[in-house]
Protein backbone atom coordinates (compact mmCIF):
# COMPACT_ATOMS: atom_id res chain seq x y z
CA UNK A 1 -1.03 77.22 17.26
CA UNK A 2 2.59 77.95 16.21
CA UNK A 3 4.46 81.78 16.51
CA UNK A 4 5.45 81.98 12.81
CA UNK A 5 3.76 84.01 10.13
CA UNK A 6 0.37 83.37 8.48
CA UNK A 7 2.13 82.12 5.19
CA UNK A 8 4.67 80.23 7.13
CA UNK A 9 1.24 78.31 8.54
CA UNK A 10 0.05 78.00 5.43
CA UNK A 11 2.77 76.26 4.07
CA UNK A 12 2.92 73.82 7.03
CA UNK A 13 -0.15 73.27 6.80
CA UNK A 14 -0.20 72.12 3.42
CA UNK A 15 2.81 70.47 3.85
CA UNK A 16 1.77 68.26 6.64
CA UNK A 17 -1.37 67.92 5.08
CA UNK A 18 -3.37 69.18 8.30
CA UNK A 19 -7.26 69.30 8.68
CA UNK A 20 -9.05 71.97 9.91
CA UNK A 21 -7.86 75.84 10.91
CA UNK A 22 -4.46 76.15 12.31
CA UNK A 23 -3.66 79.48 14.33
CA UNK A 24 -0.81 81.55 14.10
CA UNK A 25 0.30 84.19 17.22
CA UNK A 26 3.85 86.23 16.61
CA UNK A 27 3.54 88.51 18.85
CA UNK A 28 3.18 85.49 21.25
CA UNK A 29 0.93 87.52 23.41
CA UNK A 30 -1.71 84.20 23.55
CA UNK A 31 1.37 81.99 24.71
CA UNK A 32 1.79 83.98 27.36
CA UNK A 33 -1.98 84.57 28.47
CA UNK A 34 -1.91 80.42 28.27
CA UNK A 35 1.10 80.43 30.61
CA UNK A 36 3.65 78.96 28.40
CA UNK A 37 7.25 79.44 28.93
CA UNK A 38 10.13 80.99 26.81
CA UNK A 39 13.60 81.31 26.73
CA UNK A 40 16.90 79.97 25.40
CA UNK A 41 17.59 77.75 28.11
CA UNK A 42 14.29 76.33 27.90
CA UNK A 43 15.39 75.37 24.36
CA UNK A 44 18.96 74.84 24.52
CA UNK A 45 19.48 73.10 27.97
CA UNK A 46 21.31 68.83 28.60
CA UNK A 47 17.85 67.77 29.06
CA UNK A 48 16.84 69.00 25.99
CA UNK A 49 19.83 67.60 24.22
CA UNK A 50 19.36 64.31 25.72
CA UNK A 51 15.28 64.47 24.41
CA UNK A 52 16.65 65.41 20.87
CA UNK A 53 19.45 62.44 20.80
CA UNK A 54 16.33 60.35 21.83
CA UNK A 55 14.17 61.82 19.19
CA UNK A 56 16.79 61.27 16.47
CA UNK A 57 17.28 57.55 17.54
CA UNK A 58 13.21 56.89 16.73
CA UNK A 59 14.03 58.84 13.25
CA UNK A 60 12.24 61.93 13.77
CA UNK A 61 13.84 64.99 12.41
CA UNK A 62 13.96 68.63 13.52
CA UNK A 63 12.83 70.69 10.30
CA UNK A 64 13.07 74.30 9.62
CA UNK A 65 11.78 76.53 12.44
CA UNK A 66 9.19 78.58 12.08
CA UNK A 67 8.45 81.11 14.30
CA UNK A 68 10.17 82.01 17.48
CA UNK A 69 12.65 79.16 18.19
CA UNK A 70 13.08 80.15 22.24
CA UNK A 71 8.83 79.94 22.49
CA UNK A 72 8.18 76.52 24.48
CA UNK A 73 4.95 75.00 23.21
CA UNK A 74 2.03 72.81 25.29
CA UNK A 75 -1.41 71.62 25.37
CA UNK A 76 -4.44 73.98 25.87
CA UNK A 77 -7.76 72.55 26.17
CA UNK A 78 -10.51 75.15 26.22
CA UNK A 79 -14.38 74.68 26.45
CA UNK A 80 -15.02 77.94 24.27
CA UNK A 81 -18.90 77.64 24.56
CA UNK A 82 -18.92 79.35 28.36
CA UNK A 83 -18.28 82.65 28.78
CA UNK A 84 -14.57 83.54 29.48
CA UNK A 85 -14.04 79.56 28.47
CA UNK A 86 -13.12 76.77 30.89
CA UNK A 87 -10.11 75.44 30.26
CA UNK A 88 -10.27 71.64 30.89
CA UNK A 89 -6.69 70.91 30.50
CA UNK A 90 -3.40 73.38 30.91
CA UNK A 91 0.37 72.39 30.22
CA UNK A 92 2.83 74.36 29.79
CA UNK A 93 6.18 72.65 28.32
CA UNK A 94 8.85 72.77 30.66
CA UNK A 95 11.40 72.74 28.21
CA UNK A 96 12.20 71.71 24.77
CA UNK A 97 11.30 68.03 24.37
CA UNK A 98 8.96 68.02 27.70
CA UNK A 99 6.81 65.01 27.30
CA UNK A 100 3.06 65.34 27.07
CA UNK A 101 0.45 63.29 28.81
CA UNK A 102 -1.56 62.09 26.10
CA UNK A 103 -4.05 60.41 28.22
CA UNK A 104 -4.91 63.79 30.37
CA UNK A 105 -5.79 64.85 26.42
CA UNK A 106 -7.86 62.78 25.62
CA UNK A 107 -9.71 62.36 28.75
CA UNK A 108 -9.73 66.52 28.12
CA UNK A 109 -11.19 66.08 24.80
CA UNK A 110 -13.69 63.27 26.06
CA UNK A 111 -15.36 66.10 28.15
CA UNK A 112 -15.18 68.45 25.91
CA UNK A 113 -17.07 65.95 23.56
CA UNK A 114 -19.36 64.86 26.51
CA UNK A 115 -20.54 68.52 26.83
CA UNK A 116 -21.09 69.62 23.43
């Protein structure tokens, strides 16, 4: 899900060549029902700095934001087919550059998988 427009999604989307539906929210009223975190030091903070000098060193590039640039991100992992939904995995970015635990996700998505 990103906070930018619908076109602005569009165009990434296309871009980046990505399957399936992507989900836009700028009124980030779903990022903050999921619990994720926002704010300018969240973005602009040493530890962030630090994770972007890192990034840049394995050649990946910042492009053009989209969207709000002071909404933090995560991973939301939601069993949709219960009532209310279960969510099966929750993290909320700490900050900009807050490392995800790829593993948790795809055990997540193995249960999610395991249930359908």
């Amino acid at each position: 899900m990103g906070s930018g427009t619908p076109e602005q999604a569009r165009r990434f989307r296309e871009q980046e060549r990505v399957p399936g539906t992507l989900v836009t929210d700028p009124s980030l009223a779903a990022y903050r029902i999921a619990g994720m975190k926002r704010g300018v030091l969240k973005t602009l903070n040493p530890k962030s700095a630090l994770s972007a000098v890192r990034a840049l060193g394995r050649g990946h590039l910042q492009g053009a934001n989209a969207g709000d640039p002071w909404q933090q991100g995560g991973v939301l992992v939601v069993d949709a087919k219960q009532r209310g939904g279960r969510v099966l995995l929750q993290h909320a970015s700490s900050e900009a550059g807050d490392p995800t635990d790829f593993a948790a996700v795809a055990r997540a998505l193995d249960e999610l998988a395991r249930d359908a």
